[in-house]
PDB file of N, CA and C in Angstrom:
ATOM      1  N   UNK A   1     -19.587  99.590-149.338  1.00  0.00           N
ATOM      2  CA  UNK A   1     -18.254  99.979-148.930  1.00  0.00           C
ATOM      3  C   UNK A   1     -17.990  99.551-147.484  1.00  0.00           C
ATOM      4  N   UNK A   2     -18.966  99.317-146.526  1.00  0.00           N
ATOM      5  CA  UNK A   2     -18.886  99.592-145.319  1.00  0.00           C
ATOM      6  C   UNK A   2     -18.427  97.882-145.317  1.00  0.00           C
ATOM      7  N   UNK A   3     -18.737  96.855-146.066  1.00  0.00           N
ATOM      8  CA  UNK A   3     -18.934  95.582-145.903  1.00  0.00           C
ATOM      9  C   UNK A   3     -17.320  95.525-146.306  1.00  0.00           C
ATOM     10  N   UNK A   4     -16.700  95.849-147.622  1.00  0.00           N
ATOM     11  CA  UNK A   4     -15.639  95.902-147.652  1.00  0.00           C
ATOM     12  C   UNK A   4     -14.446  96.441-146.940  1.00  0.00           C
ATOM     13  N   UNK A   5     -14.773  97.812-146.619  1.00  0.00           N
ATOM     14  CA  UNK A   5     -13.904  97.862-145.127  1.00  0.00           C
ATOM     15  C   UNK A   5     -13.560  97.058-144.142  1.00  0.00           C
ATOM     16  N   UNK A   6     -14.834  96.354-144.168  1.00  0.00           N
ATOM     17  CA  UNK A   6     -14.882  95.459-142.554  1.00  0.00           C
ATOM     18  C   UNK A   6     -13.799  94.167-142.695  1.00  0.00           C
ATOM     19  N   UNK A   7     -13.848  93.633-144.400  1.00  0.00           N
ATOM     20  CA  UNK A   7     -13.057  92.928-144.659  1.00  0.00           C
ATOM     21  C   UNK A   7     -11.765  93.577-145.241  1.00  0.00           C
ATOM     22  N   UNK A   8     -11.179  94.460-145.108  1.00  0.00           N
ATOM     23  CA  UNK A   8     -10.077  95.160-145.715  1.00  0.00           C
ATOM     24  C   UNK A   8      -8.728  94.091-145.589  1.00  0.00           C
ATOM     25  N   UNK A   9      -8.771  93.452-143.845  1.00  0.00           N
ATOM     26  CA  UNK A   9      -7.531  92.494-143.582  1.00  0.00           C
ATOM     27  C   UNK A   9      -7.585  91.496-144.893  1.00  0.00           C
ATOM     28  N   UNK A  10      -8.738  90.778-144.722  1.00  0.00           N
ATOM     29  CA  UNK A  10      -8.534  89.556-145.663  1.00  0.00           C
ATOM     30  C   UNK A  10      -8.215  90.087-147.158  1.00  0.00           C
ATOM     31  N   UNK A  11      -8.780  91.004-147.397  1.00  0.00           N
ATOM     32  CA  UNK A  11      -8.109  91.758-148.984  1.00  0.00           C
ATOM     33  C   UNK A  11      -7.398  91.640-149.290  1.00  0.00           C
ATOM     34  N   UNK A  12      -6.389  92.376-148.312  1.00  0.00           N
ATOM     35  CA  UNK A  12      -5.229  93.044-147.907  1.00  0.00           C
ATOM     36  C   UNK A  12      -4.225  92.075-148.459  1.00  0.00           C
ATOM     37  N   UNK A  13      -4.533  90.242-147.499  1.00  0.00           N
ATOM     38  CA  UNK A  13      -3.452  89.722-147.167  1.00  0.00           C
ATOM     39  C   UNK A  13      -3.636  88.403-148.552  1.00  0.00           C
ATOM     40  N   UNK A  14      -5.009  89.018-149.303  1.00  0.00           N
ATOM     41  CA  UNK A  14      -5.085  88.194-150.588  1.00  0.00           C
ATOM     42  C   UNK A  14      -4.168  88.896-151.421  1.00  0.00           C
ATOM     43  N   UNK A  15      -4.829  90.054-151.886  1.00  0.00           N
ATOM     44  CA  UNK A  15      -3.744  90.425-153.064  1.00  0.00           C
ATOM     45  C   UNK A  15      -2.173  90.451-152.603  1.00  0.00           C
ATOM     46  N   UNK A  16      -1.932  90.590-151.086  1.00  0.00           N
ATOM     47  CA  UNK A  16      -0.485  90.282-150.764  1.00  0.00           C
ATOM     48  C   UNK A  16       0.515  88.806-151.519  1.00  0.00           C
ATOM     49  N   UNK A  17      -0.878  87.919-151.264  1.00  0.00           N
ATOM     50  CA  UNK A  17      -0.536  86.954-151.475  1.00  0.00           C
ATOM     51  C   UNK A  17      -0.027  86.317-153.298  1.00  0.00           C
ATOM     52  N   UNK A  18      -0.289  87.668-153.794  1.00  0.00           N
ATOM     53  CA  UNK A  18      -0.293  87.346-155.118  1.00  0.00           C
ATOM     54  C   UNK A  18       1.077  87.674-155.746  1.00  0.00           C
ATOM     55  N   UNK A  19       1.958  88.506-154.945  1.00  0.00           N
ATOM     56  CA  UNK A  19       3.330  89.025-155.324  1.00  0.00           C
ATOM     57  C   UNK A  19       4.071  88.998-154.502  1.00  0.00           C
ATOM     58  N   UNK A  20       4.938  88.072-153.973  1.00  0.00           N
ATOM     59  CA  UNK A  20       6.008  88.360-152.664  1.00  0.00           C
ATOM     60  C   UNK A  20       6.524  89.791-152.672  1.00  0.00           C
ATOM     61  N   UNK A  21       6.331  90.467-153.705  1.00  0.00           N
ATOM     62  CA  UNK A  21       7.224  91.553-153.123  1.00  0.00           C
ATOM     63  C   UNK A  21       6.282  93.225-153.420  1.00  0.00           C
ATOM     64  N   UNK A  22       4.994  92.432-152.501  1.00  0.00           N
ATOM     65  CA  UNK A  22       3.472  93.420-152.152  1.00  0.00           C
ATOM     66  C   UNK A  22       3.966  93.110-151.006  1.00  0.00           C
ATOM     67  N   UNK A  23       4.247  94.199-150.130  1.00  0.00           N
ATOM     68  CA  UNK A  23       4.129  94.449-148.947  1.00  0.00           C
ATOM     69  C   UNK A  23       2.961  94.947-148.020  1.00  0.00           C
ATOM     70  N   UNK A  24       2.407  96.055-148.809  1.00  0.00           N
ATOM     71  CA  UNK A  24       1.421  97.072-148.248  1.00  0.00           C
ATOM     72  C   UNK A  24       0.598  97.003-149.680  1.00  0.00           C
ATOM     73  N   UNK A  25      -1.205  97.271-148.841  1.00  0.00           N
ATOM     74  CA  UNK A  25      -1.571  97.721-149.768  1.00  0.00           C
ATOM     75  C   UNK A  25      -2.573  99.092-149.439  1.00  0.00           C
ATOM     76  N   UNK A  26      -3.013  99.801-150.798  1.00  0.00           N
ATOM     77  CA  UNK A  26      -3.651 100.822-150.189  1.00  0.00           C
ATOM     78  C   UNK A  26      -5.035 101.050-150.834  1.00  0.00           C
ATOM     79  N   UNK A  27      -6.115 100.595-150.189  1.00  0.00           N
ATOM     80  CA  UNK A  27      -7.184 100.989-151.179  1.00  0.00           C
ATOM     81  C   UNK A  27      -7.645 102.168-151.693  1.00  0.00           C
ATOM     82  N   UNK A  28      -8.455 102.191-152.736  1.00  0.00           N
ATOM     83  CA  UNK A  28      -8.839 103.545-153.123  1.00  0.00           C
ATOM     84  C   UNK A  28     -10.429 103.196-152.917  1.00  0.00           C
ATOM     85  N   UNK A  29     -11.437 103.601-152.203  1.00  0.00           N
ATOM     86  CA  UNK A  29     -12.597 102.932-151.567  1.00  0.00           C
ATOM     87  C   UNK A  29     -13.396 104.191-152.620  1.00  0.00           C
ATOM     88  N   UNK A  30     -12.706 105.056-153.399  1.00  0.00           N
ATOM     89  CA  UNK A  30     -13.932 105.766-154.321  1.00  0.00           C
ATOM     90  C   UNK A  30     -14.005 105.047-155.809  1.00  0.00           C
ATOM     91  N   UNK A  31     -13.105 104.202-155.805  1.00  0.00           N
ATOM     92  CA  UNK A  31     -13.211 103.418-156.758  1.00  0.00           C
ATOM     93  C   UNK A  31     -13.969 102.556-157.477  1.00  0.00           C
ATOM     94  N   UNK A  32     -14.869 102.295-156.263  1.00  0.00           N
ATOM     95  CA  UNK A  32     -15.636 101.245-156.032  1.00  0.00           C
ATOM     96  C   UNK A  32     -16.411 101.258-157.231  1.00  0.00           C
ATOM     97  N   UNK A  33     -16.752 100.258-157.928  1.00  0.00           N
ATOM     98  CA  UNK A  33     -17.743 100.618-159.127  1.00  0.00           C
ATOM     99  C   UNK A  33     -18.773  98.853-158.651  1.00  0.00           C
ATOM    100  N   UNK A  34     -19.964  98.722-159.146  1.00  0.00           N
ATOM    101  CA  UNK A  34     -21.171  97.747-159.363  1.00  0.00           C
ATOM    102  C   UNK A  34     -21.508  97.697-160.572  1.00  0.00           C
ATOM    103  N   UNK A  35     -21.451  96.782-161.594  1.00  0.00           N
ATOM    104  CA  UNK A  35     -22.155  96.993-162.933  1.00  0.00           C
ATOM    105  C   UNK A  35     -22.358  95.601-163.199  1.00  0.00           C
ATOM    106  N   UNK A  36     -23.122  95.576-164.233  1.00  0.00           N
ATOM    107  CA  UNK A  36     -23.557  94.210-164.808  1.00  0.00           C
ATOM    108  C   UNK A  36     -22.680  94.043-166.310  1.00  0.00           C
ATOM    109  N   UNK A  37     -22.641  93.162-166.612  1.00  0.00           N
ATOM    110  CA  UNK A  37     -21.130  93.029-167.046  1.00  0.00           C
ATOM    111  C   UNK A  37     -21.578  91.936-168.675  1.00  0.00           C
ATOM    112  N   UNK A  38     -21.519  92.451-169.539  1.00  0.00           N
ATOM    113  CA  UNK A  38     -21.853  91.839-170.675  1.00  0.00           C
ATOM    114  C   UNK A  38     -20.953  90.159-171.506  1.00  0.00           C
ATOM    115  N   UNK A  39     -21.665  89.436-172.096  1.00  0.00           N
ATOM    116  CA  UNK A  39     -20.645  88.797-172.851  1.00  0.00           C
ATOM    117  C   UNK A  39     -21.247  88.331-173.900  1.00  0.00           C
ATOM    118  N   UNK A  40     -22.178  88.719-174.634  1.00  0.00           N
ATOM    119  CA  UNK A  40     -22.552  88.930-175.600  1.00  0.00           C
ATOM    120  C   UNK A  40     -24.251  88.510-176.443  1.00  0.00           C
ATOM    121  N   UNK A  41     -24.102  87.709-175.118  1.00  0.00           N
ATOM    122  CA  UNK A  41     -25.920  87.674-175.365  1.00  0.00           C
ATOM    123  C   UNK A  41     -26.735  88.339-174.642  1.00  0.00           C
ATOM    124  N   UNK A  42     -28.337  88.416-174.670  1.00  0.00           N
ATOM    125  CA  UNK A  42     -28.812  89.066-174.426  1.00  0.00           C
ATOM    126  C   UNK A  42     -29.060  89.355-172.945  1.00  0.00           C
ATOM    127  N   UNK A  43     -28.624  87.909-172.206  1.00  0.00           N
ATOM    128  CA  UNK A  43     -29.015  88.269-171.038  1.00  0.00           C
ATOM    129  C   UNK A  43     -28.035  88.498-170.113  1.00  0.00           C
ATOM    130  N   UNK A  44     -26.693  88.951-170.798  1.00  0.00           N
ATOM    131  CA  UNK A  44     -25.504  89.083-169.783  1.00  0.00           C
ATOM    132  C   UNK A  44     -24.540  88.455-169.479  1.00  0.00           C
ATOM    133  N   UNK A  45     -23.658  88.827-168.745  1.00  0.00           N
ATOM    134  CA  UNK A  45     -22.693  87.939-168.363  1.00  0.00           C
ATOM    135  C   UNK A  45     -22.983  87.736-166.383  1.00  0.00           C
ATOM    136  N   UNK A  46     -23.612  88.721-165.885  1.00  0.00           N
ATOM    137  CA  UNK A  46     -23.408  88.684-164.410  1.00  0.00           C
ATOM    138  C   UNK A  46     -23.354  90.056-164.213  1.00  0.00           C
ATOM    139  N   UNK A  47     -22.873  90.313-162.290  1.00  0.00           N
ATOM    140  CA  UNK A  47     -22.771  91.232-162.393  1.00  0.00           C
ATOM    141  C   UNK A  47     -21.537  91.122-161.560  1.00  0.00           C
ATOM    142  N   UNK A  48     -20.560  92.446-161.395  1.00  0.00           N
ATOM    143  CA  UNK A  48     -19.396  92.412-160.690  1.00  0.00           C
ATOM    144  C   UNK A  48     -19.167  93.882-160.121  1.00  0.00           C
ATOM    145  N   UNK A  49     -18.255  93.862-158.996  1.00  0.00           N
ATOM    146  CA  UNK A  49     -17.783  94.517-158.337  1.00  0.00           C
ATOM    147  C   UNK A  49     -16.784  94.802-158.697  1.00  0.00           C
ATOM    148  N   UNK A  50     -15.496  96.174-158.843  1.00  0.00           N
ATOM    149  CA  UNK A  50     -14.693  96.244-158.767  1.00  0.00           C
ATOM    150  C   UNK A  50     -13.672  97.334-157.714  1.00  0.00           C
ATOM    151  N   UNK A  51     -13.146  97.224-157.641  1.00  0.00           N
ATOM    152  CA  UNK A  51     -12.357  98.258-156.384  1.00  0.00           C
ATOM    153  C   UNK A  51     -10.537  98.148-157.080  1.00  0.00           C
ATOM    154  N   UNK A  52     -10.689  99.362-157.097  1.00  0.00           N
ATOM    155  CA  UNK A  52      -9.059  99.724-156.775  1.00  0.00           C
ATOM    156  C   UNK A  52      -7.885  99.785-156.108  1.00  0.00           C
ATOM    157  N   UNK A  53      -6.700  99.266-156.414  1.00  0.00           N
ATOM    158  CA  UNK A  53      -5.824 100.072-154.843  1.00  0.00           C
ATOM    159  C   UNK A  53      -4.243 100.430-155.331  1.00  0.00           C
ATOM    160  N   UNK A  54      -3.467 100.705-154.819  1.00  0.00           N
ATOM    161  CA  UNK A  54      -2.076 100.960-154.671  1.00  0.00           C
ATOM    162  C   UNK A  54      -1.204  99.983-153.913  1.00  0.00           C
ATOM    163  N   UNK A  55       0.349 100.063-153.846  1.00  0.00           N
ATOM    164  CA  UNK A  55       0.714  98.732-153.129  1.00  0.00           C
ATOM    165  C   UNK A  55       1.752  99.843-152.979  1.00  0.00           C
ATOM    166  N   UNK A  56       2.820  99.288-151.858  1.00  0.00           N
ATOM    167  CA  UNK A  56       3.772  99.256-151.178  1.00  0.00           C
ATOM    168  C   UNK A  56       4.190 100.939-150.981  1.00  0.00           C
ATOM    169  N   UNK A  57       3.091 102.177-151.208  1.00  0.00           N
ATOM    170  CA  UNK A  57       3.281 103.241-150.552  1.00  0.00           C
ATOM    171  C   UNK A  57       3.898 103.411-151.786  1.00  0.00           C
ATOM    172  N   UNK A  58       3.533 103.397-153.196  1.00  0.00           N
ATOM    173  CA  UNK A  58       4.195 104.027-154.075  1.00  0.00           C
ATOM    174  C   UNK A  58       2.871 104.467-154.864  1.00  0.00           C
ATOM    175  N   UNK A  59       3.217 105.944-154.897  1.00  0.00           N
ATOM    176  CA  UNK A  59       2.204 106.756-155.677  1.00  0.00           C
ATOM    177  C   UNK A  59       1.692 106.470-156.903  1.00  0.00           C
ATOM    178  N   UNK A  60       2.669 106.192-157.866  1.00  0.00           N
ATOM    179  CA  UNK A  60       1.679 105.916-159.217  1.00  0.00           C
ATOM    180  C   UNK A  60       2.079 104.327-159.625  1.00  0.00           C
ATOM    181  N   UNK A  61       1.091 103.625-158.296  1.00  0.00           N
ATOM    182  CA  UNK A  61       1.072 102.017-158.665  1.00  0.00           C
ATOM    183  C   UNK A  61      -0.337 101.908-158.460  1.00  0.00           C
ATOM    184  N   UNK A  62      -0.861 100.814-159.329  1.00  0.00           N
ATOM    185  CA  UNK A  62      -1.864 100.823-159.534  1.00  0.00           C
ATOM    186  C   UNK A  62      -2.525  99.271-159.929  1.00  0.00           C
ATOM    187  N   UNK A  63      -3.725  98.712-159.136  1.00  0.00           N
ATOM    188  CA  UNK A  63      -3.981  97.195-159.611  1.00  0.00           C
ATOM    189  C   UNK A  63      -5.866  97.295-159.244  1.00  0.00           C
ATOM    190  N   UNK A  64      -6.410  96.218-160.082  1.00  0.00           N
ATOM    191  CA  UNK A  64      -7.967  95.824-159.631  1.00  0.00           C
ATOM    192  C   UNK A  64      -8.363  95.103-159.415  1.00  0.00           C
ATOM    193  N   UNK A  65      -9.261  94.934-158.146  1.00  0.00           N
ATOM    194  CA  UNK A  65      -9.793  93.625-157.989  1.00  0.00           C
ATOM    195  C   UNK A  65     -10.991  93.450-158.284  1.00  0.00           C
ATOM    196  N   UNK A  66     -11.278  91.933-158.416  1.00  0.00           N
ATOM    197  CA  UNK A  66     -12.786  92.247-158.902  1.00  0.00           C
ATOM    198  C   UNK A  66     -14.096  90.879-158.041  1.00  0.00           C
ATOM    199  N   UNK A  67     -15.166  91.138-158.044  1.00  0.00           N
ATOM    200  CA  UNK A  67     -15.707  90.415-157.480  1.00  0.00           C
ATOM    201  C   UNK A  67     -17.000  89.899-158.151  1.00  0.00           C
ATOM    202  N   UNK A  68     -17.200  88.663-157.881  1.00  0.00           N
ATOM    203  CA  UNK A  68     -18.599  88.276-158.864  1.00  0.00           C
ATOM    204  C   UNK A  68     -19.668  88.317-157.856  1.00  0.00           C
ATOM    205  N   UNK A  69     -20.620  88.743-158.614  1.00  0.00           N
ATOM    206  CA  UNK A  69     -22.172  88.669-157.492  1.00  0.00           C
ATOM    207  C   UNK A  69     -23.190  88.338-158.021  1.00  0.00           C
ATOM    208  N   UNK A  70     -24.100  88.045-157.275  1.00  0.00           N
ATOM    209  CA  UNK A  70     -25.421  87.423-157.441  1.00  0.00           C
ATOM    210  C   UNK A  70     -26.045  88.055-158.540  1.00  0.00           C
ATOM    211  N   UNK A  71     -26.296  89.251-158.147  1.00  0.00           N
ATOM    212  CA  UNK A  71     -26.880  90.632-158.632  1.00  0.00           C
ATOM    213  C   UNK A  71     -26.462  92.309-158.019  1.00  0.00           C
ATOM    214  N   UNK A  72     -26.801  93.307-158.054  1.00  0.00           N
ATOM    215  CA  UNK A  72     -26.577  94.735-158.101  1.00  0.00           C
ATOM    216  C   UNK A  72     -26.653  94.657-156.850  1.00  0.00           C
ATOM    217  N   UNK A  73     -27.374  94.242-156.245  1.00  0.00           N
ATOM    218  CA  UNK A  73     -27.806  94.796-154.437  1.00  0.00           C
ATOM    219  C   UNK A  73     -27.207  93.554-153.648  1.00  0.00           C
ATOM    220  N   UNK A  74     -26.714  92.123-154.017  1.00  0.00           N
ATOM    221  CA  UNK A  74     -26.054  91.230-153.456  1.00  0.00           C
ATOM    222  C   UNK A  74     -24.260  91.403-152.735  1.00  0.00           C
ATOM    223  N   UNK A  75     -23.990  90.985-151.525  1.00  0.00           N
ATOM    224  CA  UNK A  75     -22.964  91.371-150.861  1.00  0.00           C
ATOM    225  C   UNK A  75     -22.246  90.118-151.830  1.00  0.00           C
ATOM    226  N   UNK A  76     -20.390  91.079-151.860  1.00  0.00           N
ATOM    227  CA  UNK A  76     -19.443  89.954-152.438  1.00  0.00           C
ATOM    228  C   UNK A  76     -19.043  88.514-151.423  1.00  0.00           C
ATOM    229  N   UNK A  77     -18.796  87.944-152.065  1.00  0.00           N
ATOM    230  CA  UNK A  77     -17.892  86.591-151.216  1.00  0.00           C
ATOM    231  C   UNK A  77     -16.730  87.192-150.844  1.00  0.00           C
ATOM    232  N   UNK A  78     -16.019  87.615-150.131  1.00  0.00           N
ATOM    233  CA  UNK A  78     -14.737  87.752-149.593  1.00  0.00           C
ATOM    234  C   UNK A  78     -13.459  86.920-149.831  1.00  0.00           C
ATOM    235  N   UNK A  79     -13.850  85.845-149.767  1.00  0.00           N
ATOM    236  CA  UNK A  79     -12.523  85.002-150.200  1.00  0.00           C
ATOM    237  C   UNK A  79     -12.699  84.486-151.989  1.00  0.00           C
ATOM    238  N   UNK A  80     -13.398  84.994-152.520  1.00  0.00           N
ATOM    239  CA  UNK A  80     -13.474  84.583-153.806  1.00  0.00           C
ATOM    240  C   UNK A  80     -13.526  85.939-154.444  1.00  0.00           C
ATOM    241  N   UNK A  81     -12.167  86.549-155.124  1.00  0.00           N
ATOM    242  CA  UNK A  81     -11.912  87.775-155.726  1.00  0.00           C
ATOM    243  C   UNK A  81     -10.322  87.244-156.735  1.00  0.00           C
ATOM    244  N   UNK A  82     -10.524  88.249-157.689  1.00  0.00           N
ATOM    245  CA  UNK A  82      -9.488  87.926-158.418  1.00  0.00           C
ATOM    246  C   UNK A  82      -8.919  89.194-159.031  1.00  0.00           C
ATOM    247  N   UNK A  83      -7.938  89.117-159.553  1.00  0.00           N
ATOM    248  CA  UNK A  83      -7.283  90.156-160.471  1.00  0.00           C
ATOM    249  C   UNK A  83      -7.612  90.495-161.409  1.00  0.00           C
ATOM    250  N   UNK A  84      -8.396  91.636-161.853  1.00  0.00           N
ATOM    251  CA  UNK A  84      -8.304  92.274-162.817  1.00  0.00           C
ATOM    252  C   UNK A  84      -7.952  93.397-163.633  1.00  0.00           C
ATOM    253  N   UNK A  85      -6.803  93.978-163.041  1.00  0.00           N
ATOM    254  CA  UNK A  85      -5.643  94.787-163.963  1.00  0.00           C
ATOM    255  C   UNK A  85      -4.757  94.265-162.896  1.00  0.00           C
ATOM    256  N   UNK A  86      -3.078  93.519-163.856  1.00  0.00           N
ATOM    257  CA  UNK A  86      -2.055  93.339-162.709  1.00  0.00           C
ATOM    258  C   UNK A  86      -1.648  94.631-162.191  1.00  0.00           C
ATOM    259  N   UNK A  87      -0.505  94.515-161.211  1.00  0.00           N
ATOM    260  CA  UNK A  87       0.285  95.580-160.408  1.00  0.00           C
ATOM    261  C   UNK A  87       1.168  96.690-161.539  1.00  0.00           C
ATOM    262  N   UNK A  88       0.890  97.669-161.665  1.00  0.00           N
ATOM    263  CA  UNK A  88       1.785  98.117-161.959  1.00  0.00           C
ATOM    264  C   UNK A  88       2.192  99.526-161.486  1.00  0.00           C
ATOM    265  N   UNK A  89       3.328 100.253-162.027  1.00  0.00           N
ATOM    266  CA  UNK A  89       3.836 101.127-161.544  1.00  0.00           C
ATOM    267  C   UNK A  89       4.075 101.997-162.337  1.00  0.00           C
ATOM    268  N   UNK A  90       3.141 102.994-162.638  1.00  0.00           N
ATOM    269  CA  UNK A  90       3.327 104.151-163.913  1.00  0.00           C
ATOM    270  C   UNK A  90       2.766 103.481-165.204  1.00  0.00           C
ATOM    271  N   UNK A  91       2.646 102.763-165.580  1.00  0.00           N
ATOM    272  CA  UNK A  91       1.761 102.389-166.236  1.00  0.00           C
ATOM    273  C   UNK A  91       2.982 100.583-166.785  1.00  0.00           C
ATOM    274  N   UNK A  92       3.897 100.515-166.240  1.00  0.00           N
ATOM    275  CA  UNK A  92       4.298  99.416-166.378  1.00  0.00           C
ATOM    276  C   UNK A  92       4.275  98.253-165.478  1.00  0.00           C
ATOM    277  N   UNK A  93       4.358  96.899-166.074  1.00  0.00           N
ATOM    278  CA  UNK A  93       4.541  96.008-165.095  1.00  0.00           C
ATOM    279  C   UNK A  93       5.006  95.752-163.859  1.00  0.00           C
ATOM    280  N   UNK A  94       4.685  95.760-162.969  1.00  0.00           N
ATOM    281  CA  UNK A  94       6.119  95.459-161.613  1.00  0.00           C
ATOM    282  C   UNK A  94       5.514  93.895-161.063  1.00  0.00           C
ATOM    283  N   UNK A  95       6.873  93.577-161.505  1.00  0.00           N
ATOM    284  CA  UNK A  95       7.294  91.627-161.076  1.00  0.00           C
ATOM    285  C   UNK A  95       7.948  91.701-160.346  1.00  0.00           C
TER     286      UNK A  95
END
């Protein structure tokens, strides 16, 4: 968590970058989950990071990011993260 904090700006101004009309974002840093991540054989798919957050100061919005890693105890790449649940707001889309 402490590694992701440190990078919170660059986060920040990635997933910004994914919706002109993400202004703010807000993490949820208990979110944080580490797991190894299946795809159907025996030895896995990898393992990934995921973290939560909120956007533009609206309570029930909700999106995930996610991160690929080496392994369980390996730090993420920072500039290599992607979306995995889009933005939404109550449980719908916001475009």
């Amino acid at each position: 968590m402490v590694y992701l904090k440190k990078h919170e700006k660059e986060m920040t101004e990635g997933v910004m970058g994914w919706n002109y009309k993400i202004k703010s974002v807000e993490w949820e840093w208990d979110t944080i989950e580490v797991g190894q991540i299946g795809n159907g054989t025996p030895q896995g798919g990898g393992w990934l990071l995921t973290i939560g957050g909120s956007f533009n100061e609206i309570k029930k919005s909700t999106f995930t990011i996610g991160f690929d890693l080496k392994d369980g105890n390996s730090y993420p790449s920072i500039n290599n993260f992607y979306q995995m649940q889009p933005f939404r707001v109550e449980g719908d889309l916001y475009e």
